[in-house]
Each structure stands twice: as structure tokens, then as C-alpha cells.
C-alpha atoms as a PDB file:
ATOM      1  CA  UNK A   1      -4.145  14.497   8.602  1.00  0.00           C
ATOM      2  CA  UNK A   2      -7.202  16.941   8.361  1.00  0.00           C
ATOM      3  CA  UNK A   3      -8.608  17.564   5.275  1.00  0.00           C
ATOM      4  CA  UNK A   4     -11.557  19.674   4.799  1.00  0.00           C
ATOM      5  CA  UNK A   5     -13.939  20.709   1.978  1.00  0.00           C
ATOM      6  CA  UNK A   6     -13.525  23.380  -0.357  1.00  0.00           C
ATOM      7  CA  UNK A   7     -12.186  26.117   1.334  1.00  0.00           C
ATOM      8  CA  UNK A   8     -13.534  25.844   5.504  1.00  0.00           C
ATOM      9  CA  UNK A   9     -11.856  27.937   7.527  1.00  0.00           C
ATOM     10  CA  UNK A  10     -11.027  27.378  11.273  1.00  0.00           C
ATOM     11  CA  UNK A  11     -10.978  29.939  14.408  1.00  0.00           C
ATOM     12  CA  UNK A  12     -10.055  29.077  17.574  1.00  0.00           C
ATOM     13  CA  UNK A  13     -11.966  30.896  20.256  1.00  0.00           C
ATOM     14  CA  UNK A  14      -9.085  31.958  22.404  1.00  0.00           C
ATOM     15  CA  UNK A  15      -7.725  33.424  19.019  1.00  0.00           C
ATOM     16  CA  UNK A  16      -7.422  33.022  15.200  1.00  0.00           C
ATOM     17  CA  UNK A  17      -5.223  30.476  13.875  1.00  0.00           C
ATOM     18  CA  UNK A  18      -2.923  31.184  10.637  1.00  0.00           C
ATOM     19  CA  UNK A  19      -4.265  28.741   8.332  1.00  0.00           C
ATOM     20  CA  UNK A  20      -2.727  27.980   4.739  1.00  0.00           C
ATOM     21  CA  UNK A  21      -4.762  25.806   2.596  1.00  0.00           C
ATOM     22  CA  UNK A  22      -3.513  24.176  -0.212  1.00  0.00           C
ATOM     23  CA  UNK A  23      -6.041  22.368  -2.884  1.00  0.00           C
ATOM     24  CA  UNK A  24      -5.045  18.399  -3.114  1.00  0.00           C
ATOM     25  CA  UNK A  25      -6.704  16.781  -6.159  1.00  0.00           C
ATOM     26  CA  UNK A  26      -8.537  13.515  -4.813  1.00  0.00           C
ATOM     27  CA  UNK A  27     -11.114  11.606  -5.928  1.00  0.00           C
ATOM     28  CA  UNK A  28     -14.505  11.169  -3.873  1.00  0.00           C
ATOM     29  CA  UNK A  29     -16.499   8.035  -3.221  1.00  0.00           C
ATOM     30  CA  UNK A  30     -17.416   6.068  -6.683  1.00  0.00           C
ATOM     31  CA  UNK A  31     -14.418   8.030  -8.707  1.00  0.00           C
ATOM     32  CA  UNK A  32     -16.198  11.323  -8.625  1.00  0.00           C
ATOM     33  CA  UNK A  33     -13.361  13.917  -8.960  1.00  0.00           C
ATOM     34  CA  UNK A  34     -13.770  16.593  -5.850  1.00  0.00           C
ATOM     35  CA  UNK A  35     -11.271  18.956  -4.540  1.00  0.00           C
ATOM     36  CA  UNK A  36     -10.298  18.788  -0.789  1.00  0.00           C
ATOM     37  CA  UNK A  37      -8.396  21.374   1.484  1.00  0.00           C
ATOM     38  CA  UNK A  38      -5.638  20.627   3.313  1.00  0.00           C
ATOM     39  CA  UNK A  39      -5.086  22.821   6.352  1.00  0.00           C
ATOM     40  CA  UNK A  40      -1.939  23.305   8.371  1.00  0.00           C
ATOM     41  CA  UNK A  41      -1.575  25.746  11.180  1.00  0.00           C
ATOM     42  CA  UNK A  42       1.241  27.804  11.829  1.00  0.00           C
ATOM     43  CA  UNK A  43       1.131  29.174  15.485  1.00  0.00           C
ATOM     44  CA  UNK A  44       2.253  27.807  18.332  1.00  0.00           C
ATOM     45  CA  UNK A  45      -0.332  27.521  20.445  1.00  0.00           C
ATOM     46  CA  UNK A  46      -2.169  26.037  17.303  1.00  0.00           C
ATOM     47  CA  UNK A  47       0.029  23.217  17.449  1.00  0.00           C
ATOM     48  CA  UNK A  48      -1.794  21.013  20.421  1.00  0.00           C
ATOM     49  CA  UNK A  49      -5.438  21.665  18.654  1.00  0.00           C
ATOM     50  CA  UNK A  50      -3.850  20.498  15.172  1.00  0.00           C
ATOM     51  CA  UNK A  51      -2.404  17.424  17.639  1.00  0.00           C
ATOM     52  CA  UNK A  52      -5.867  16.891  18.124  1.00  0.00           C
ATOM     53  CA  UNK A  53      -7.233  16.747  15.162  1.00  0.00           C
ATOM     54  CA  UNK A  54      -4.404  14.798  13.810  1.00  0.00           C
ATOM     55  CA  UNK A  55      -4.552  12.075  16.441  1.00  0.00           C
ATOM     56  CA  UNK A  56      -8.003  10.939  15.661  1.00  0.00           C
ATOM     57  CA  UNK A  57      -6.663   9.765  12.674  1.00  0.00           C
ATOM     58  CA  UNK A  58      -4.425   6.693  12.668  1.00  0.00           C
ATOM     59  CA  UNK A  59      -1.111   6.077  11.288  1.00  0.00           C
ATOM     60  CA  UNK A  60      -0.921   2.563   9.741  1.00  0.00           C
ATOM     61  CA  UNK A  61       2.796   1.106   9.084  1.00  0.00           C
ATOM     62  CA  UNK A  62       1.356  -1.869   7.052  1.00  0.00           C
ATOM     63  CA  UNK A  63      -1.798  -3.285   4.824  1.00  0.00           C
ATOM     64  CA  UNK A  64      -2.102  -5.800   7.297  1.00  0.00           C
ATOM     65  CA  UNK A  65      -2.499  -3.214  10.653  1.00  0.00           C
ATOM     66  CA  UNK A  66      -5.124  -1.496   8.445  1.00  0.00           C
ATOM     67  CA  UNK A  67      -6.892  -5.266   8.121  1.00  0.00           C
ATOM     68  CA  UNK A  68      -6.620  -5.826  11.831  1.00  0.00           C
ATOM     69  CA  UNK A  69      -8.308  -1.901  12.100  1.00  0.00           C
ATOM     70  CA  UNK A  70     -11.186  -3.248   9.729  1.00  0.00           C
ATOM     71  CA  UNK A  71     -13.974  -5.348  10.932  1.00  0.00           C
ATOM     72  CA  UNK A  72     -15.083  -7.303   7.986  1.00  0.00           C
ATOM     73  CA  UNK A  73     -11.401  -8.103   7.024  1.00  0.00           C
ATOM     74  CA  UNK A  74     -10.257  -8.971  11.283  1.00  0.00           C
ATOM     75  CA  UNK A  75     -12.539 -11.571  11.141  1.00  0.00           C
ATOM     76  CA  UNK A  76     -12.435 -12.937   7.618  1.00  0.00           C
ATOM     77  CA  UNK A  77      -9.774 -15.713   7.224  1.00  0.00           C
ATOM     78  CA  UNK A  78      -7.614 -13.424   4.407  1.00  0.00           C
ATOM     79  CA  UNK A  79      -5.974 -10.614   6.032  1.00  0.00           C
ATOM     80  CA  UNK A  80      -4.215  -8.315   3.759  1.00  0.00           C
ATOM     81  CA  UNK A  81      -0.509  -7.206   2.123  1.00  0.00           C
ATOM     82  CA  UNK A  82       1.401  -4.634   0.044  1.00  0.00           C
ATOM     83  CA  UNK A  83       1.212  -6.278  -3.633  1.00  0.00           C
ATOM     84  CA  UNK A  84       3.817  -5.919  -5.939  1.00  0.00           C
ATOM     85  CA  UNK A  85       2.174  -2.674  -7.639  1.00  0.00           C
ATOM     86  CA  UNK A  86       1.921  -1.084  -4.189  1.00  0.00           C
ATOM     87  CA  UNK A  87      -2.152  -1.242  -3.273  1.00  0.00           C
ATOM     88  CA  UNK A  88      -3.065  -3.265  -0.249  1.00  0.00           C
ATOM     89  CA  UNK A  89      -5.274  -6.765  -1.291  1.00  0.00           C
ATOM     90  CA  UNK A  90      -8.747  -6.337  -0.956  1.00  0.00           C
ATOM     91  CA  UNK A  91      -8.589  -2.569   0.103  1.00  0.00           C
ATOM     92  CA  UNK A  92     -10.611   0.206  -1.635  1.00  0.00           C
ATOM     93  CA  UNK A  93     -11.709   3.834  -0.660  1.00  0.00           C
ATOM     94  CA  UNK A  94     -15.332   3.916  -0.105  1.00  0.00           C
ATOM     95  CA  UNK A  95     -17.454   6.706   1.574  1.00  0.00           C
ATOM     96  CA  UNK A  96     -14.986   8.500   4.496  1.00  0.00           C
ATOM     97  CA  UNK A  97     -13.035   4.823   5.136  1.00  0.00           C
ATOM     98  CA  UNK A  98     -12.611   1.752   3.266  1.00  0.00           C
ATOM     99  CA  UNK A  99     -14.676  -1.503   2.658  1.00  0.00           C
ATOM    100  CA  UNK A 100     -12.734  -5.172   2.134  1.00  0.00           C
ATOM    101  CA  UNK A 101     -13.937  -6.512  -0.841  1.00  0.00           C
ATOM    102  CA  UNK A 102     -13.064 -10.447  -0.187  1.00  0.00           C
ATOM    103  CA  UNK A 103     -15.497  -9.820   2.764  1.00  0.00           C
ATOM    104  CA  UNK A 104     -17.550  -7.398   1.622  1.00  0.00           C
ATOM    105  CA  UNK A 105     -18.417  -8.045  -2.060  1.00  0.00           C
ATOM    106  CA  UNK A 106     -21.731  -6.848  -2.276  1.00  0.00           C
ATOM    107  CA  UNK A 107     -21.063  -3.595  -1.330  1.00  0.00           C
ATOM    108  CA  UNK A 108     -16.945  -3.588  -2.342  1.00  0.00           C
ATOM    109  CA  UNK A 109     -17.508  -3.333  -5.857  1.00  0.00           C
ATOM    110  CA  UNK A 110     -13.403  -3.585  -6.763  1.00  0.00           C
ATOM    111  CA  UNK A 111     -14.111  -2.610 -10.670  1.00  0.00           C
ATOM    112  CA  UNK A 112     -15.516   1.076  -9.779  1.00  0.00           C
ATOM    113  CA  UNK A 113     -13.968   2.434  -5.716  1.00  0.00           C
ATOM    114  CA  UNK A 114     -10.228   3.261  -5.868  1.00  0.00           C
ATOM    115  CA  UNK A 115      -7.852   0.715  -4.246  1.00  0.00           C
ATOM    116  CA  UNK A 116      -5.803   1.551  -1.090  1.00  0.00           C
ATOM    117  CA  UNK A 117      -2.454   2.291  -1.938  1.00  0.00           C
ATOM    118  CA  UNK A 118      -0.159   1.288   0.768  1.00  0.00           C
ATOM    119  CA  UNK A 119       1.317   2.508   3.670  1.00  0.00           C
ATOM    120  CA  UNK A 120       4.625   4.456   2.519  1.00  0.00           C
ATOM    121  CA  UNK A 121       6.257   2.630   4.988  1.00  0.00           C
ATOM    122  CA  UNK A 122       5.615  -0.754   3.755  1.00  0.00           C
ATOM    123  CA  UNK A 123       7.167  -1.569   0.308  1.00  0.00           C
ATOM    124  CA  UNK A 124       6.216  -4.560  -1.640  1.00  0.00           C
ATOM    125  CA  UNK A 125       7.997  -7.557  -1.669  1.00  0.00           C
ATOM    126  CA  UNK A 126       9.634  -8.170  -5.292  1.00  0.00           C
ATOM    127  CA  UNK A 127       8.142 -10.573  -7.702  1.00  0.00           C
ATOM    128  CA  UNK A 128      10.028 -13.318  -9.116  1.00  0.00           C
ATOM    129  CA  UNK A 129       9.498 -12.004 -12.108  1.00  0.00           C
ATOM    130  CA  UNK A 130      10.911  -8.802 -10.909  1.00  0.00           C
ATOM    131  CA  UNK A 131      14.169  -9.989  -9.645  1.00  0.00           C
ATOM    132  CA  UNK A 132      14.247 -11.974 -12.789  1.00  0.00           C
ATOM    133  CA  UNK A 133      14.022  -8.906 -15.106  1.00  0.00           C
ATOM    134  CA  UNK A 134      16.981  -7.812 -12.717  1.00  0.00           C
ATOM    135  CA  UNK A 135      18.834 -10.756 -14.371  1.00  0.00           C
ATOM    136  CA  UNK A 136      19.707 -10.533 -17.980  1.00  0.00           C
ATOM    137  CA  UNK A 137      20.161 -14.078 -17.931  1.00  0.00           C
ATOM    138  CA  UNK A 138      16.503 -14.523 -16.918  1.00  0.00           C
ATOM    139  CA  UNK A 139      14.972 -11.596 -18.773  1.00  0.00           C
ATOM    140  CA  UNK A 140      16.822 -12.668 -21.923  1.00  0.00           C
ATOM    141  CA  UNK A 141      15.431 -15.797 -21.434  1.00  0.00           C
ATOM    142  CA  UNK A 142      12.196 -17.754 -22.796  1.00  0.00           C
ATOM    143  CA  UNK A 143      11.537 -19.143 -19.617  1.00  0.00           C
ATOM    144  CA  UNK A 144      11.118 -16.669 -17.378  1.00  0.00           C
ATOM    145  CA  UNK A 145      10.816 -16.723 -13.403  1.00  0.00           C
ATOM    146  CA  UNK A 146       7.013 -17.558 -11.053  1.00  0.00           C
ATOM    147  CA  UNK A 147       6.448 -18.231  -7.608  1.00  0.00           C
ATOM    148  CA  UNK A 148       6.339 -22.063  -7.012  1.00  0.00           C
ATOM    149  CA  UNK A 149       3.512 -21.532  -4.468  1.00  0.00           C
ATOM    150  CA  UNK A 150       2.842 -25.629  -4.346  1.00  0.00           C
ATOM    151  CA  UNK A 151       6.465 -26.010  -2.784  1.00  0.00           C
ATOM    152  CA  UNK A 152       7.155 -25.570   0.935  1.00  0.00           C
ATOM    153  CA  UNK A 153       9.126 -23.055   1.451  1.00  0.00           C
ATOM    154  CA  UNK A 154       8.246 -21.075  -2.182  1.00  0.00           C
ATOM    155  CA  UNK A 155      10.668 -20.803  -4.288  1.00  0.00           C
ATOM    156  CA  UNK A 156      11.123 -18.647  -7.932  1.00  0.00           C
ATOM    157  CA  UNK A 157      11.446 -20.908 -10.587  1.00  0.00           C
ATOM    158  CA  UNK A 158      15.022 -21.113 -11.770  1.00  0.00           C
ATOM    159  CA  UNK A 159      16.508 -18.209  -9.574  1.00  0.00           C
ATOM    160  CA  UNK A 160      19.196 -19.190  -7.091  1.00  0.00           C
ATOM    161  CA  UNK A 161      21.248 -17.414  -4.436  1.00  0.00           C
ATOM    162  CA  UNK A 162      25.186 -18.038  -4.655  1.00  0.00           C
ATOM    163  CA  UNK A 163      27.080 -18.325  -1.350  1.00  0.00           C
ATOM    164  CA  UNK A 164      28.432 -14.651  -2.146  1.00  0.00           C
ATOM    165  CA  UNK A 165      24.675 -13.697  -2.188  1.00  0.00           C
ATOM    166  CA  UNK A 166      24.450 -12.671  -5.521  1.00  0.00           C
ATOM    167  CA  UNK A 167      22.226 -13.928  -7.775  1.00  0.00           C
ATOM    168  CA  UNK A 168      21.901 -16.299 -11.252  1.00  0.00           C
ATOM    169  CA  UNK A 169      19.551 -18.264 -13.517  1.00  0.00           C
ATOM    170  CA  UNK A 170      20.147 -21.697 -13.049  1.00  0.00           C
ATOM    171  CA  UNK A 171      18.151 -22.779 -16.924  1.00  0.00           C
ATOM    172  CA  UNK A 172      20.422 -20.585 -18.877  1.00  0.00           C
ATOM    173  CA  UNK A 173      23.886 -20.703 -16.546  1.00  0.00           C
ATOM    174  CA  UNK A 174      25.344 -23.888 -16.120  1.00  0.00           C
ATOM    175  CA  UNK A 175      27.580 -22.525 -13.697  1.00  0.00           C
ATOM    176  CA  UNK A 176      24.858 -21.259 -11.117  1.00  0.00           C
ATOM    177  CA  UNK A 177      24.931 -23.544  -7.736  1.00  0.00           C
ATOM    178  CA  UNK A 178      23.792 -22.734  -4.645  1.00  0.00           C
ATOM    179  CA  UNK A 179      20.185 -22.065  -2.710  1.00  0.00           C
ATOM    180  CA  UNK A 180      16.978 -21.486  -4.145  1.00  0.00           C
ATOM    181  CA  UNK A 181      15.601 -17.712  -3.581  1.00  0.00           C
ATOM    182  CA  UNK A 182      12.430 -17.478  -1.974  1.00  0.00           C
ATOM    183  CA  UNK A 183       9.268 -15.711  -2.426  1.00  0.00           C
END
């Protein structure tokens, strides 16, 4: 998308372009509030200059794409993902792009630049705590549900998936047999 500052206008020079701007609230490099425009054109012959302008920006489907995209985080061994409150690891808004703070953490500073949220069309993987406080045997519970990251595959503590692919807390239900759910 195109945004421009304040209120720019645009002119073709074959002809003048119907432009509608609409004011998007945003926040500018270091968490400085600053108002952007957001043009859209409504012509038809404005519709292969807006293609222009549009496809100089890219369209990223996942955290990682937007890794592979980024220098610093390509060639660091991390990479990046959608966490569970929807902002890509490592990501944050600074200047007109983003820096990658596990690469970059002299000039990523991850306490003061906004994080990247993430692509709409990646959603984050549940927790186990998550699809425990989907369980009112788990939530109810004093245990609670992690990620046993030392085990290979991972598996949620206590969580396991019945043959008819629902779910159950294996601590609290004596009852609950089958696999372990994996995160």
C-alpha cells in the first residue's frame, strides 16, 4: 500500500486522478505519534499507476518470508515466527522498514520501536497453555499445561489427543488415553 504524509496530493500528467484520503493513526519511528494518508484512486485508468505504486511494496504471507526479505535476520542462525500474541520474533518498525533485534541489538532497541505484528495471513500457533484454558479440566486445575521443549517431538504437559480427536487432561482424568498433543 501507499501511504503518504499529511495530506500530498497526486496528478497524473495525462490527467487528474480522483484521490480520497483517509487519515490512519500510526506511530512514527521511536513511538512518535504522526498521522499518515492513505490514498486510493478511483479511475480507471488510475488503476495501472496505483498497480505501480502498490507493487513496489511486498506482500509477506508469513514472519518467516519477512526474515528471509531481511538481511541481518537471512543470515543470522534464528529466523523468525508468528508468537502466540500475534508479533513476529525479533521484528520491530524502525525508520521506513524494520531492524531484527537478535541480530541487530545495538541499533534494535526492542524496549522503545514497535514490534511487527504479523502477517494477517499467518495466525499463531496455540500455546499449551491456551488449549489448556480450552479444557476445564486443565484450567480448573493446579497444574496447568507447558511446552516440554527437552522432549523430541514436544509435547504439552498433560494434554492428550483421544482417537476421536478430541481432547483431555490426563493429571485430573483418569479416563484420558491416547496420544500426546504436540506443540
Amino acid at each position: 500500500m501507499s501511504f503518504f504524509k499529511d495530506s500530498e496530493a497526486m496528478r497524473s500528467v495525462m490527467g487528474h486522478y480522483n484521490v480520497y484520503a483517509f487519515d490512519i493513526p500510526s506511530r512514527g519511528p521511536r513511538g512518535n505519534p504522526d498521522s499518515w494518508t492513505f490514498l486510493t484512486f478511483s479511475s480507471m485508468k488510475s488503476t495501472a499507476f496505483f498497480a505501480i505504486i502498490v507493487g513496489a511494496s511486498a506482500t509477506y504471507y508469513s514472519c518467516q518470508e519477512i526474515c528471509e526479505s531481511h538481511e541481518a535476520c537471512a543470515a543470522s542462525k534464528y529466523g523468525s515466527y508468528c508468537k502466540s500474541n500475534g508479533v513476529c520474533f525479533g521484528f520491530y518498525h524502525k525508520d521506513d522498514g524494520y531492524c531484527f533485534q537478535p541480530a541487530e541489538q545495538e541499533s534494535c532497541d526492542d524496549i522503545t520501536l514497535m514490534p511487527v505484528y504479523c502477517p494477517e495471513h499467518e495466525v499463531p500457533e496455540p500455546t499449551c497453555q491456551d488449549v489448556c484454558n480450552d479444557l476445564d479440566q486443565c484450567r480448573m486445575s493446579k497444574w496447568g499445561s507447558y511446552c516440554k521443549t527437552w522432549q523430541d517431538p514436544k509435547v504439552c504437559f498433560g494434554i492428550i489427543k483421544k482417537a476421536d480427536g478430541s481432547l483431555c487432561f490426563a493429571p485430573t482424568d483418569k479416563h484420558c488415553e491416547g496420544e500426546p498433543y504436540y506443540c
